[in-house]
Protein backbone atom coordinates (compact mmCIF):
# COMPACT_ATOMS: atom_id res chain seq x y z
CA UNK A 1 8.22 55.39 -33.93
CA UNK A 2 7.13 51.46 -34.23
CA UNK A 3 9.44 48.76 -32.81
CA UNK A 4 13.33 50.93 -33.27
CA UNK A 5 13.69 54.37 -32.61
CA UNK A 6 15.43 55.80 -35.55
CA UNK A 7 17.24 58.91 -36.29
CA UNK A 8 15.60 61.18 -38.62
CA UNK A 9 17.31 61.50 -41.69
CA UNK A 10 20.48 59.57 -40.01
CA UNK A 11 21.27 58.38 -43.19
CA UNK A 12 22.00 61.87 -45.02
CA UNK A 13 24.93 63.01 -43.54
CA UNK A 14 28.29 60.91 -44.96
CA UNK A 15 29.20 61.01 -40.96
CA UNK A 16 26.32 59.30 -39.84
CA UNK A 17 26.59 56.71 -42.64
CA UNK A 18 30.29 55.72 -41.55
CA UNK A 19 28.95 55.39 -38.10
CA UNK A 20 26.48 53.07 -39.77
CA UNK A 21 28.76 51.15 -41.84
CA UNK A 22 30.68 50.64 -38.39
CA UNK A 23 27.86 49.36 -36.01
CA UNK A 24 26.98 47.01 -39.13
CA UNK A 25 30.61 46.14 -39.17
CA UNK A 26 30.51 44.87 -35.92
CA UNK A 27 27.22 42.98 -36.52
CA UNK A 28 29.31 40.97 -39.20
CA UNK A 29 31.96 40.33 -37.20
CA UNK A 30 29.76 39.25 -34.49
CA UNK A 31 28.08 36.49 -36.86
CA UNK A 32 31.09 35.30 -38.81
CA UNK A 33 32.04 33.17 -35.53
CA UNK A 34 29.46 30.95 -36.33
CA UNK A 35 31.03 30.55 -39.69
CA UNK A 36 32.34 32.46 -42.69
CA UNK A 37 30.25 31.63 -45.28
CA UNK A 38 26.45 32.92 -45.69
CA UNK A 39 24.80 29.96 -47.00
CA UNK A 40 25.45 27.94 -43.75
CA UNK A 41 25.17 31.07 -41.11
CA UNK A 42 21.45 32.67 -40.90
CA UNK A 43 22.95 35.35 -38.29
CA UNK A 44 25.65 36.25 -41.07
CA UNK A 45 23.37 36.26 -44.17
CA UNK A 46 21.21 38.94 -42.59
CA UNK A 47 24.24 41.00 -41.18
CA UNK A 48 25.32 41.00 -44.75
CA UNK A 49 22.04 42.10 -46.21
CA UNK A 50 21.38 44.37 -44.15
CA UNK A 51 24.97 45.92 -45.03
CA UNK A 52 24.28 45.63 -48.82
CA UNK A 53 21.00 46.90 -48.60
CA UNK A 54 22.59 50.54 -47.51
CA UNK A 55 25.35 49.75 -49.78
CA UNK A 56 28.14 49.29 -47.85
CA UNK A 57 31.82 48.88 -49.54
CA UNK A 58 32.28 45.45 -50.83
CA UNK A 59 36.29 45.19 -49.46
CA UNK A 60 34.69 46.40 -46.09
CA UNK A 61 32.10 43.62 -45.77
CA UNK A 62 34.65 40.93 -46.54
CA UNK A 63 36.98 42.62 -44.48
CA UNK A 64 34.32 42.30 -41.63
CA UNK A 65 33.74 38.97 -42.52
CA UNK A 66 37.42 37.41 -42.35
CA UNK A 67 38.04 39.24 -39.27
CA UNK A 68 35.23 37.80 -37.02
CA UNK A 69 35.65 34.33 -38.52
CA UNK A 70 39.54 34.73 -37.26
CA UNK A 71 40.76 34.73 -40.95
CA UNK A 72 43.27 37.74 -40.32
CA UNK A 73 44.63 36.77 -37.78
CA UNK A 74 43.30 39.17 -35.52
CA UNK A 75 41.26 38.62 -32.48
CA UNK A 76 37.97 40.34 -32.14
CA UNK A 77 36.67 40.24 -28.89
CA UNK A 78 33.09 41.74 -28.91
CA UNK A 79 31.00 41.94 -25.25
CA UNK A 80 26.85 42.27 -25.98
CA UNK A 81 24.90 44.12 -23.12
CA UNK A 82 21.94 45.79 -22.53
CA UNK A 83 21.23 48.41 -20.84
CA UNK A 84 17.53 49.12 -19.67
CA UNK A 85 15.87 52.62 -17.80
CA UNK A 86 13.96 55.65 -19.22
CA UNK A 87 14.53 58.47 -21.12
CA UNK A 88 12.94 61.88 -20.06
CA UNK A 89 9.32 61.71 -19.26
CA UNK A 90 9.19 58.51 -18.40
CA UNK A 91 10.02 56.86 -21.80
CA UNK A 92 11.08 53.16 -21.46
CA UNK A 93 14.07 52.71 -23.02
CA UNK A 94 15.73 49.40 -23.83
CA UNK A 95 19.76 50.02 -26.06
CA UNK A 96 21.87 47.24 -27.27
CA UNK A 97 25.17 47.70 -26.57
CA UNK A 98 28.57 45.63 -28.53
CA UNK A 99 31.75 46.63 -27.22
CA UNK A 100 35.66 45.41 -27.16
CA UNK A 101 35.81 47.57 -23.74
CA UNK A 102 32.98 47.36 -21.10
CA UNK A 103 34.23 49.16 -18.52
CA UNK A 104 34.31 52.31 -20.97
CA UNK A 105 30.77 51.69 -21.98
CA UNK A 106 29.26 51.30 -18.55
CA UNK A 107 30.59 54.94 -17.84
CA UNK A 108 28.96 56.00 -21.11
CA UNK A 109 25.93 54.88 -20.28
CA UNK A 110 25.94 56.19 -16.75
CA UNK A 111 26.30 59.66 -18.40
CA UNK A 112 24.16 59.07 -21.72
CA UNK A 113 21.22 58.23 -18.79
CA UNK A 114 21.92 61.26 -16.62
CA UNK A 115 19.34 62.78 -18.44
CA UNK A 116 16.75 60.51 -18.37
CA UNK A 117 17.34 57.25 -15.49
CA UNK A 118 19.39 54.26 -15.83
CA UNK A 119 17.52 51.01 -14.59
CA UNK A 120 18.47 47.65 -13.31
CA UNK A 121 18.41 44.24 -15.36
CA UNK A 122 14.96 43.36 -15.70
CA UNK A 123 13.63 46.92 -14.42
CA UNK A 124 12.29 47.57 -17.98
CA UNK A 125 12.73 44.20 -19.75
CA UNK A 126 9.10 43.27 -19.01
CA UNK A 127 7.74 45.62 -20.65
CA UNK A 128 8.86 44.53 -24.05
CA UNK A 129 9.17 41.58 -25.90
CA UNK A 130 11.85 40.02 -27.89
CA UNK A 131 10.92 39.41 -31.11
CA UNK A 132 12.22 39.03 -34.83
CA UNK A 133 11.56 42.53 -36.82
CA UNK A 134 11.64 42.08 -40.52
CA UNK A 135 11.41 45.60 -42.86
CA UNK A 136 9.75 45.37 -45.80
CA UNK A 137 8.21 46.89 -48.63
CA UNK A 138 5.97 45.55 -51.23
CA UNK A 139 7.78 44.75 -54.28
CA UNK A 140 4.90 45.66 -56.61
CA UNK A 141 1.90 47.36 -55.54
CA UNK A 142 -1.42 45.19 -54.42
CA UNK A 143 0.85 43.20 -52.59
CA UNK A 144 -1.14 42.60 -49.00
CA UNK A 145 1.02 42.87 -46.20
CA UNK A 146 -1.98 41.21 -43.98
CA UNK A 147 -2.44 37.96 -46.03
CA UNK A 148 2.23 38.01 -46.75
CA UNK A 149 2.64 37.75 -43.15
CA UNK A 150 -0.37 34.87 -42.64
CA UNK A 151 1.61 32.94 -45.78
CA UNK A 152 5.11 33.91 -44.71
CA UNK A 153 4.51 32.75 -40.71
CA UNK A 154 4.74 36.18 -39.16
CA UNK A 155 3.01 36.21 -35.60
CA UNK A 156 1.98 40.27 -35.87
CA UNK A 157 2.51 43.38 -38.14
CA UNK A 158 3.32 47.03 -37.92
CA UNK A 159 1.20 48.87 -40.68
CA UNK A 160 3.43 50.68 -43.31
CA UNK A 161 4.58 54.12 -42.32
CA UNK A 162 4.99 57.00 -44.56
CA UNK A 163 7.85 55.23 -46.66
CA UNK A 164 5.24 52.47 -47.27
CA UNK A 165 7.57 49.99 -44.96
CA UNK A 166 6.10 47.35 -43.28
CA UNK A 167 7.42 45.66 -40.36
CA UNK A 168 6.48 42.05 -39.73
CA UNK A 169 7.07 40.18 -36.32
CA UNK A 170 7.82 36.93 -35.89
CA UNK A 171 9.10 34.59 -32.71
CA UNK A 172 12.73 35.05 -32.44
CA UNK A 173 13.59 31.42 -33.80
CA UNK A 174 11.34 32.32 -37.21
CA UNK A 175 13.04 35.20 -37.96
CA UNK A 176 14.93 33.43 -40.75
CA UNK A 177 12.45 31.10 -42.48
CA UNK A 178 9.99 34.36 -42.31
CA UNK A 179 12.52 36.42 -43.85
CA UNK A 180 12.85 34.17 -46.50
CA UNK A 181 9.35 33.35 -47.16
CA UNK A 182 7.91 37.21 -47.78
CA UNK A 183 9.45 37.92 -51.10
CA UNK A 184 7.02 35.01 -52.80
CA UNK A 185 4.33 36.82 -50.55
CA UNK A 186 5.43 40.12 -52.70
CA UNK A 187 7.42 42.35 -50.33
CA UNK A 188 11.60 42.92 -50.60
CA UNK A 189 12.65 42.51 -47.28
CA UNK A 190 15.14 45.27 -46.54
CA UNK A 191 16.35 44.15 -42.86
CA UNK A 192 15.97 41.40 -40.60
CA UNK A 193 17.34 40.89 -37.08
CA UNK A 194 16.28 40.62 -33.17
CA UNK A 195 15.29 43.53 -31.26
CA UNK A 196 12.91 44.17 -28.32
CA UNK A 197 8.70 45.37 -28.70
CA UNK A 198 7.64 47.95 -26.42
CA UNK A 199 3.94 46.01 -24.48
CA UNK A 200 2.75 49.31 -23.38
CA UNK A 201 4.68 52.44 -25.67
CA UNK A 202 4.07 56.04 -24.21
CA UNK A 203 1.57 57.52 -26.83
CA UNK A 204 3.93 60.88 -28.07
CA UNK A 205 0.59 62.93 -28.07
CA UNK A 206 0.75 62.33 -24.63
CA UNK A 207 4.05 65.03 -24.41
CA UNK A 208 4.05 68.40 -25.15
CA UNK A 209 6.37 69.32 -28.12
CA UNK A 210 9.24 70.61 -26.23
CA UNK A 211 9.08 67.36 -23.96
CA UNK A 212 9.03 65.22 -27.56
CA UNK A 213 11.98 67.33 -27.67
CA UNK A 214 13.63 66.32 -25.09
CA UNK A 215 12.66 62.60 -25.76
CA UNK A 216 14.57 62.57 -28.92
CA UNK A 217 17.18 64.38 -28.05
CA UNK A 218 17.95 61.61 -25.56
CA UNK A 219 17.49 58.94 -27.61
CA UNK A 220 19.69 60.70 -30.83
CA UNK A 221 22.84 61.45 -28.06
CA UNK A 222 22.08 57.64 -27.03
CA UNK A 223 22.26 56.38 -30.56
CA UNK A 224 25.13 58.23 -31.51
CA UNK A 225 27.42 56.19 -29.07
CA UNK A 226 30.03 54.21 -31.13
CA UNK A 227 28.94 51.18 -29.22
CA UNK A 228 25.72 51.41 -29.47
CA UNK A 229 23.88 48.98 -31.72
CA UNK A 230 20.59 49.55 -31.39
CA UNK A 231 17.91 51.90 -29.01
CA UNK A 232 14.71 50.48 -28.70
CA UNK A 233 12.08 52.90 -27.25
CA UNK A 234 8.43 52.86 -25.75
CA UNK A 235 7.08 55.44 -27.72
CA UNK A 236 3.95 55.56 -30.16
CA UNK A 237 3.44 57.41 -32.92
């Protein structure tokens, strides 16, 4: 399932596309404080591609914009956590959590993890690194995803999966300048942020089916929480 768990086929139904469109909403918001305009704010410039690249409303992304820069007059007040345990069968589990009310997401995640066990800060941590993950796909085909991320500065790659998307790794601090560098290496970068690299994933032929099951099951329920950013899982394959 490589470095993010993902939903499969989350981006068919119109529902689960609005609940996209919001967790990318708040991703903009979240970056505008550092400044309103793209060209000067690396965190915003990806926020905003990644919202483009999945075609999100144009009046919606500057609406996004304005109101975490303060334009609006509005105050956003956004509260990153994460929350670390394991979801059934011993899956290491790491889920990035931006809220406006913490109290209601702590008892979220108390029940989301009834199912699987909530850890305490640090109790899974270690077993991933944080790292810049970069999507891409080669913009015309030859292009070598080995030699792009040697020329682009990646530190490590995930080979393409069946969509032929590649996911290049970088040190947290090269995320941008890596980003920027792979489409002269011949790959369109469709998203860029931070997230979290599981050391030592559970392989899934390790589980039975109906304990795969289970596993994504947990992970779908966990992903479908309105303040839930992003689920990062230990699982292989």
């Amino acid at each position: 399932m490589g470095a993010q768990w993902k939903a499969k086929h989350k981006d068919i139904a119109a529902n689960a596309k609005g609940k996209l469109f919001g967790k990318l909403a708040k991703d903009i918001m979240l970056a505008a404080r550092g400044g309103a305009d793209p060209k000067d704010n690396a965190k915003l410039r990806m926020a905003v591609e990644a919202a483009r690249k999945v075609s999100m409303p144009k009046d919606t992304l500057d609406r996004a914009i304005k109101k975490g820069a303060g334009l609006t007059g509005e105050t956003v007040h956004f509260e990153q956590v994460i929350y670390e345990g394991f979801a059934p069968h011993r899956v290491p589990v790491m889920v990035e959590v931006l809220t406006d009310n913490t109290n209601r997401a702590a008892s979220d995640m108390r029940v989301l993890f009834r199912k699987g066990q909530q850890g305490t800060p640090g109790s899974v941590s270690w077993d991933f690194d944080h790292v810049g993950l970069i999507e891409a796909e080669p913009a015309a085909p030859g292009a070598d995803a080995d030699t792009a991320a040697i020329e682009a500065g990646a530190q490590d790659l995930l080979p393409a999966d069946e969509d032929g998307v590649t996911v290049f790794l970088t040190d947290p601090t090269d995320l941008d300048l890596v980003s920027r560098a792979l489409p002269a290496q011949g790959f369109t970068v469709l998203s860029a942020k931070l997230g979290y690299r599981p050391k030592n994933p559970v392989a899934a032929s390790s589980l039975t089916a109906e304990q795969l099951e289970e596993v994504e099951s947990f992970l779908a329920a966990m992903d479908d929480n309105d303040d839930v950013q992003h689920v990062y899982a230990g699982l292989a394959g």
